[in-house]
Protein backbone atom coordinates (compact mmCIF):
# COMPACT_ATOMS: atom_id res chain seq x y z
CA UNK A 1 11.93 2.17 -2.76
CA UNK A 2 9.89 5.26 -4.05
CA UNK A 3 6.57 3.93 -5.17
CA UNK A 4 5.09 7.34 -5.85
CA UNK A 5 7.27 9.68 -7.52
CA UNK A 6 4.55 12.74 -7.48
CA UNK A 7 4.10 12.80 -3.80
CA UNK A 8 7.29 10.85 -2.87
CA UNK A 9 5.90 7.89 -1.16
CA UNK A 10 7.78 5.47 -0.74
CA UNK A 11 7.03 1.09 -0.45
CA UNK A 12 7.42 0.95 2.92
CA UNK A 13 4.58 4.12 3.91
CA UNK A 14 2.21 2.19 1.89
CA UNK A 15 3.03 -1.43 3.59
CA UNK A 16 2.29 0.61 6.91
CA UNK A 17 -1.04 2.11 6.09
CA UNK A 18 -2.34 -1.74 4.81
CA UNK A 19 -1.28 -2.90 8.18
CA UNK A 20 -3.35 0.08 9.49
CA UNK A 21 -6.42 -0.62 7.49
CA UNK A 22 -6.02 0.86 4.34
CA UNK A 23 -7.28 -2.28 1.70
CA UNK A 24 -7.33 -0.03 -1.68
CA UNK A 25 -5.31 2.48 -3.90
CA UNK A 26 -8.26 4.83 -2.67
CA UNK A 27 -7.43 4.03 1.06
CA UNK A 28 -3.94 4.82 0.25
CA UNK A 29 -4.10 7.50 -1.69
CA UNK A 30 -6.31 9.22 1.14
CA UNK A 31 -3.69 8.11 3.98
CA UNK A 32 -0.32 8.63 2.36
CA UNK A 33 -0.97 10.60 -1.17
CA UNK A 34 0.40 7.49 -3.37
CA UNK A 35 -1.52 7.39 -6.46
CA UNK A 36 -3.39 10.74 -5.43
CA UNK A 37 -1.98 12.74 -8.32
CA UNK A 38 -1.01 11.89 -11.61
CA UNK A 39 -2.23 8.08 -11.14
CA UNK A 40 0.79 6.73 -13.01
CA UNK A 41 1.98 4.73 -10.11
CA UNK A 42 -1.35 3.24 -8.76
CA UNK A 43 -0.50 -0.46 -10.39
CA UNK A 44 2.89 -0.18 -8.45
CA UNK A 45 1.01 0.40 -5.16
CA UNK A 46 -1.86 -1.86 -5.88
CA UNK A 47 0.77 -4.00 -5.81
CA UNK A 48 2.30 -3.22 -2.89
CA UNK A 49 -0.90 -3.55 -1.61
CA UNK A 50 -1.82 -7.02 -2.66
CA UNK A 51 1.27 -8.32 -1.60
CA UNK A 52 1.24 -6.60 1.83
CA UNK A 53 -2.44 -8.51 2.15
CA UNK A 54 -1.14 -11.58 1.44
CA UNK A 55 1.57 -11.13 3.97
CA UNK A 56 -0.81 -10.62 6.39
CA UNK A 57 -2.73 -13.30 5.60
CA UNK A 58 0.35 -15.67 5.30
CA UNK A 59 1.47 -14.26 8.82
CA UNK A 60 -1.60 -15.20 10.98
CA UNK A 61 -0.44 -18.24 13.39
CA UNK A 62 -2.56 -21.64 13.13
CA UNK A 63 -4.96 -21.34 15.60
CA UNK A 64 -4.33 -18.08 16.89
């Protein structure tokens, strides 16, 4: 889904740059160009972002 309707950046772009170290809408907005123009979508991908983080943290294996 189209996250960003400026620069056309889509859900999954963001997901990708979180898994590649981006933590913020700054981070993102550096990486991809989400929330780099207008601003109007940065709630959308701070979203994206929080729940991408809590994949990750959901992910990790016990123990490992």
């Amino acid at each position: 889904m189209i996250v960003c309707q400026c620069n056309v950046v889509r859900d999954d772009e963001i997901r990708t740059e979180v898994r590649l170290g981006a933590a913020t809408v700054l981070d993102v907005a550096i990486r991809c160009g989400a929330a780099a123009r207008c601003g109007g979508c940065r709630y959308a991908v701070a979203d994206v972002i929080a729940d991408e983080l809590e994949r990750a943290r959901t992910d990790v294996p016990v123990g490992g």
